[in-house]
C-alpha atoms as a PDB file:
ATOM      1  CA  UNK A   1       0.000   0.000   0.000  1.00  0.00           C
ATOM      2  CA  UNK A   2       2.864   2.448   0.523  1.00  0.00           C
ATOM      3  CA  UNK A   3       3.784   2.167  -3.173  1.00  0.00           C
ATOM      4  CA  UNK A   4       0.002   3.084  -4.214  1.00  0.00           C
ATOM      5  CA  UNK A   5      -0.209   5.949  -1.953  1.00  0.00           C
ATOM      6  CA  UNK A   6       3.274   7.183  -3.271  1.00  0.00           C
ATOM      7  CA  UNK A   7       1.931   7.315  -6.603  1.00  0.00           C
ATOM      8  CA  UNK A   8      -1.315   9.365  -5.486  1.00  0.00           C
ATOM      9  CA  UNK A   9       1.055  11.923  -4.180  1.00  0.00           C
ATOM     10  CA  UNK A  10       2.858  11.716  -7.288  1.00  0.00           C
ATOM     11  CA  UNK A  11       0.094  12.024  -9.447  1.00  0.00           C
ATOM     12  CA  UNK A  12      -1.841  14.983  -7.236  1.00  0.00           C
ATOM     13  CA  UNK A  13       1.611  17.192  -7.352  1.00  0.00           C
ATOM     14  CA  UNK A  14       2.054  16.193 -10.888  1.00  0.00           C
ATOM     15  CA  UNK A  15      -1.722  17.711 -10.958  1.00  0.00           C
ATOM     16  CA  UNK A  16      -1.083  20.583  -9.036  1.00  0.00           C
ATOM     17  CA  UNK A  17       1.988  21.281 -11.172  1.00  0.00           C
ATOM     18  CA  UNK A  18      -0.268  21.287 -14.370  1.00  0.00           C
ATOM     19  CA  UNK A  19      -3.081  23.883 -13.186  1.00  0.00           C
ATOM     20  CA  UNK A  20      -0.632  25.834 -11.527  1.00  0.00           C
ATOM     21  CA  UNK A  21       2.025  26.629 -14.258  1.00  0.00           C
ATOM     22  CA  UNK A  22      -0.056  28.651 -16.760  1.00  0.00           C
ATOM     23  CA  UNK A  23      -1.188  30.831 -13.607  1.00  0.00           C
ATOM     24  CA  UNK A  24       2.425  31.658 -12.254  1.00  0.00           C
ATOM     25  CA  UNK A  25       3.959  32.153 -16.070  1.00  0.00           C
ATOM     26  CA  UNK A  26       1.511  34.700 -16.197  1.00  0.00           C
ATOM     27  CA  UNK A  27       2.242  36.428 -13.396  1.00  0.00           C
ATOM     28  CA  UNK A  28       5.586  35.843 -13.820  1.00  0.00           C
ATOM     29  CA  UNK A  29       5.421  37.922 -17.127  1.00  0.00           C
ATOM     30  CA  UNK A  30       3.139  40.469 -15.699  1.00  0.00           C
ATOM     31  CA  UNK A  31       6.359  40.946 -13.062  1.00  0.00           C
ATOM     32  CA  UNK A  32       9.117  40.922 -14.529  1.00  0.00           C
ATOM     33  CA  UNK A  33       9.206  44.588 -16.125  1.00  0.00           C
ATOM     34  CA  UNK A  34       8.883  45.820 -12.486  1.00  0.00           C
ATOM     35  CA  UNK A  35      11.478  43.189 -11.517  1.00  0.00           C
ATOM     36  CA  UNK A  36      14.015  44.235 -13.924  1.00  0.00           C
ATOM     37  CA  UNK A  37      13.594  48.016 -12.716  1.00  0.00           C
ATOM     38  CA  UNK A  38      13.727  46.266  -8.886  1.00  0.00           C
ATOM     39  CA  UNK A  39      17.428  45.246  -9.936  1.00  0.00           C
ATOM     40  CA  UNK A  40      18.569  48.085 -11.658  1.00  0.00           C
ATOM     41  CA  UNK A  41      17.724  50.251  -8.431  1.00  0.00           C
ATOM     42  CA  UNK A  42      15.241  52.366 -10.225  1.00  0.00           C
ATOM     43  CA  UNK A  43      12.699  52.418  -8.012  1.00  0.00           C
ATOM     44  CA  UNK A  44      12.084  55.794  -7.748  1.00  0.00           C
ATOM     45  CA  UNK A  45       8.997  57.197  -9.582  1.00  0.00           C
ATOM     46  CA  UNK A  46       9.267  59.722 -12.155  1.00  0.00           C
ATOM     47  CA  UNK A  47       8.952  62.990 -10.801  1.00  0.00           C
ATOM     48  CA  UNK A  48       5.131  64.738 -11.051  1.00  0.00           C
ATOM     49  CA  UNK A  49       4.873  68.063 -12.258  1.00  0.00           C
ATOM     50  CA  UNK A  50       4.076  71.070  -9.893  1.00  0.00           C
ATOM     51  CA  UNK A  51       1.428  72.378 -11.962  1.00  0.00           C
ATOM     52  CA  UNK A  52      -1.516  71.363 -14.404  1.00  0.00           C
ATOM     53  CA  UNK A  53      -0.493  70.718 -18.094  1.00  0.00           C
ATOM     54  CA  UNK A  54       0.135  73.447 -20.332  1.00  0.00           C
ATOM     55  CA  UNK A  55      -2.434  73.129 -22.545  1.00  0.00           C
ATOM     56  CA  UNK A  56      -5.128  73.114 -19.728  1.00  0.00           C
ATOM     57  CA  UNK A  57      -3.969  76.371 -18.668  1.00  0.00           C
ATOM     58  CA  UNK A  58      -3.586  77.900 -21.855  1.00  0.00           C
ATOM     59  CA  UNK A  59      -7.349  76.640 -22.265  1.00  0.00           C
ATOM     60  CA  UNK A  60      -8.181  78.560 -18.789  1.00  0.00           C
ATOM     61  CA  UNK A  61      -6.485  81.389 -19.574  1.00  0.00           C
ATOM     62  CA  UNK A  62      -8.469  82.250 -23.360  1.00  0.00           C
ATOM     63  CA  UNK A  63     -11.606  81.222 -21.123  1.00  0.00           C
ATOM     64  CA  UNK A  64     -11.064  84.044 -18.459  1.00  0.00           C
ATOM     65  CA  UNK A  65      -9.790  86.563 -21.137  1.00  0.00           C
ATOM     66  CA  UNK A  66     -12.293  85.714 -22.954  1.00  0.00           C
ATOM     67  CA  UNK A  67     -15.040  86.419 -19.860  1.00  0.00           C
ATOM     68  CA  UNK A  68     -13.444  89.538 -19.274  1.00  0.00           C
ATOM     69  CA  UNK A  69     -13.989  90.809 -22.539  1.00  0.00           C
ATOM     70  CA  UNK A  70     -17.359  89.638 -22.821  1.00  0.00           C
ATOM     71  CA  UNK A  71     -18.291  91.685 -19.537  1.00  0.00           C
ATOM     72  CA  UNK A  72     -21.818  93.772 -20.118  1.00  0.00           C
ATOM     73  CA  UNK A  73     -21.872  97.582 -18.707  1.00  0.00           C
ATOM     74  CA  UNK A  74     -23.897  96.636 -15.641  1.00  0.00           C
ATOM     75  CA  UNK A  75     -21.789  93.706 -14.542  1.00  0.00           C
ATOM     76  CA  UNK A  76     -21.034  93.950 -10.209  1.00  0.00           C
ATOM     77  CA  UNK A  77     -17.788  94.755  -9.473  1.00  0.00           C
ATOM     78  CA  UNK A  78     -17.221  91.898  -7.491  1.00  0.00           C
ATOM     79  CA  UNK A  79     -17.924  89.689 -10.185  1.00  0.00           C
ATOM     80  CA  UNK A  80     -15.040  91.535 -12.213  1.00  0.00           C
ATOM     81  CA  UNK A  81     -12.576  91.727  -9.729  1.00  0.00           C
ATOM     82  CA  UNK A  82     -13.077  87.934  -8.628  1.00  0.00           C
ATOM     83  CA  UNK A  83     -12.526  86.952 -12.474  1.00  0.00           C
ATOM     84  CA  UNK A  84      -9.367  89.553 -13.115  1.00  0.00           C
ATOM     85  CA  UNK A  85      -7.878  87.392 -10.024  1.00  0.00           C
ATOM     86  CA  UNK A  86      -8.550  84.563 -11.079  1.00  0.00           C
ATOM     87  CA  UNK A  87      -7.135  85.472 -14.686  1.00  0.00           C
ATOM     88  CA  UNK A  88      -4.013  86.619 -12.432  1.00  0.00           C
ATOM     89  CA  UNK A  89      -3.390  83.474 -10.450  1.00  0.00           C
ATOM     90  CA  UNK A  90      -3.885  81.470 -13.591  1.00  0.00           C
ATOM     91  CA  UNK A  91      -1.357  83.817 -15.649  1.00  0.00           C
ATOM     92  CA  UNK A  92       1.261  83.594 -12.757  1.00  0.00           C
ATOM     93  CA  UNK A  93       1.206  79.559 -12.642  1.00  0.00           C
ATOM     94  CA  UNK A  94       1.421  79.696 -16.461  1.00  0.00           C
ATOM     95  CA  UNK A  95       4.447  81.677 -16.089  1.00  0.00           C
ATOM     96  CA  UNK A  96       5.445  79.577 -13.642  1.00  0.00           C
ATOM     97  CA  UNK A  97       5.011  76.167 -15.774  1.00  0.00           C
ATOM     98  CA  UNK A  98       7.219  77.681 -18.828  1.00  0.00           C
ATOM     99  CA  UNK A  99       9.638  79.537 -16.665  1.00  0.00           C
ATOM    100  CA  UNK A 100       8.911  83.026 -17.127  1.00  0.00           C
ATOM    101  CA  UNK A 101       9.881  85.240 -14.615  1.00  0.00           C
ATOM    102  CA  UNK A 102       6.623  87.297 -12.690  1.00  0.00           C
ATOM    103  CA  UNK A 103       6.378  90.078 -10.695  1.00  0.00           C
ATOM    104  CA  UNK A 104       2.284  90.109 -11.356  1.00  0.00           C
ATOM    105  CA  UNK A 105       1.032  88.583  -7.420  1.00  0.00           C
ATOM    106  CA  UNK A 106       3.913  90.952  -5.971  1.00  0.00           C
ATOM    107  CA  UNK A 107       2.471  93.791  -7.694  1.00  0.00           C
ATOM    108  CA  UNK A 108      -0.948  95.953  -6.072  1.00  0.00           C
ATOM    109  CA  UNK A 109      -3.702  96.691  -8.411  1.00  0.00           C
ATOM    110  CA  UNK A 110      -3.350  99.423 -10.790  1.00  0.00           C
ATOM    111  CA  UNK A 111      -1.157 100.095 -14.270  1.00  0.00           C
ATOM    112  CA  UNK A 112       1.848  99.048 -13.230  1.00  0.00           C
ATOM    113  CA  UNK A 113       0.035  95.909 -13.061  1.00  0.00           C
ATOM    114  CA  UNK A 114      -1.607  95.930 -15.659  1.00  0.00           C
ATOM    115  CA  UNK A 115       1.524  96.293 -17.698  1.00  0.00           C
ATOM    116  CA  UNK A 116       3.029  92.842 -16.144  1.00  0.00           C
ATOM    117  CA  UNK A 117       0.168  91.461 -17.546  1.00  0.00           C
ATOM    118  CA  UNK A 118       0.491  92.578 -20.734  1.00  0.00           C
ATOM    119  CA  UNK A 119       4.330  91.925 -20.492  1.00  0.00           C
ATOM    120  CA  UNK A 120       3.659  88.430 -19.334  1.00  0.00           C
ATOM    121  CA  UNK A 121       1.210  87.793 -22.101  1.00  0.00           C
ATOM    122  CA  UNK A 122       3.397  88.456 -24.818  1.00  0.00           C
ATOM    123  CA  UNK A 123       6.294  86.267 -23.246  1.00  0.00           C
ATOM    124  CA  UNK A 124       3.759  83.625 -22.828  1.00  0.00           C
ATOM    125  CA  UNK A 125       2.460  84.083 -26.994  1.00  0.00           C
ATOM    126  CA  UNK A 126       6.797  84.376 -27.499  1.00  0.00           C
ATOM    127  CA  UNK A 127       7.417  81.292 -26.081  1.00  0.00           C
ATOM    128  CA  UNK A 128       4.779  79.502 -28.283  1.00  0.00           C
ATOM    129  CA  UNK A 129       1.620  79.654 -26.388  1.00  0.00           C
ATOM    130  CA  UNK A 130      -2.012  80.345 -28.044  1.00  0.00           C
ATOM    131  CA  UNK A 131      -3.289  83.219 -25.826  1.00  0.00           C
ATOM    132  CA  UNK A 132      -5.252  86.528 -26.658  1.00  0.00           C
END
């Protein structure tokens, strides 16, 4: 009886071995990309950007310009104010994203600010983005 029992083992690892090999050579392959990087000591992720992708705030930036403009006579001030800020903050992480230097949130309201903005804009259109 020892012999027949020896078999049975035999024959249920030989089993096991059978359903369990297309499973692991799966996950095996799944793995080994992240394995290889595991050995080459690149395990650090790639760094993530600070800021939103250009073309999202190029996108934000024609939308608010493009509110401003479209302002009617009786519009509340607060309403204009809250969007020129907004058109600010946006214009300053813009500048920020392609490396242009700003001096537009260190600046107080008025035409000296103003002209940042229109100095900003036209370093923004010079270094290839589609703004107004």
């Amino acid at each position: 009886m020892a012999t027949g029992s020896g078999a049975l083992a035999g024959n249920l690892l030989f089993f096991a071995a059978i359903v369990l090999a297309p499973t692991a050579l799966c996950w095996a392959v799944l793995k080994l990309p992240s394995a290889v990087r595991w050995l080459r000591g690149r395990r650090t992720p790639p760094p993530v950007p600070d800021h939103p992708p250009i073309q999202t705030l190029a996108a934000d930036l024609r939308r608010l310009h493009r509110t401003l403009a479209d302002f009617e006579p009786g519009t509340p001030m607060a309403r204009r104010l809250g969007t020129r800020q907004a058109y600010d903050a946006v214009l300053a992480e813009t500048c920020d994203a392609v490396e242009v230097e700003q001096r537009l949130t260190d600046l107080p309201e008025g035409i000296e600010r103003e002209m940042e903005r229109l100095r900003l804009e036209e370093s923004l259109r010079s270094a290839g983005l589609s703004i107004p």
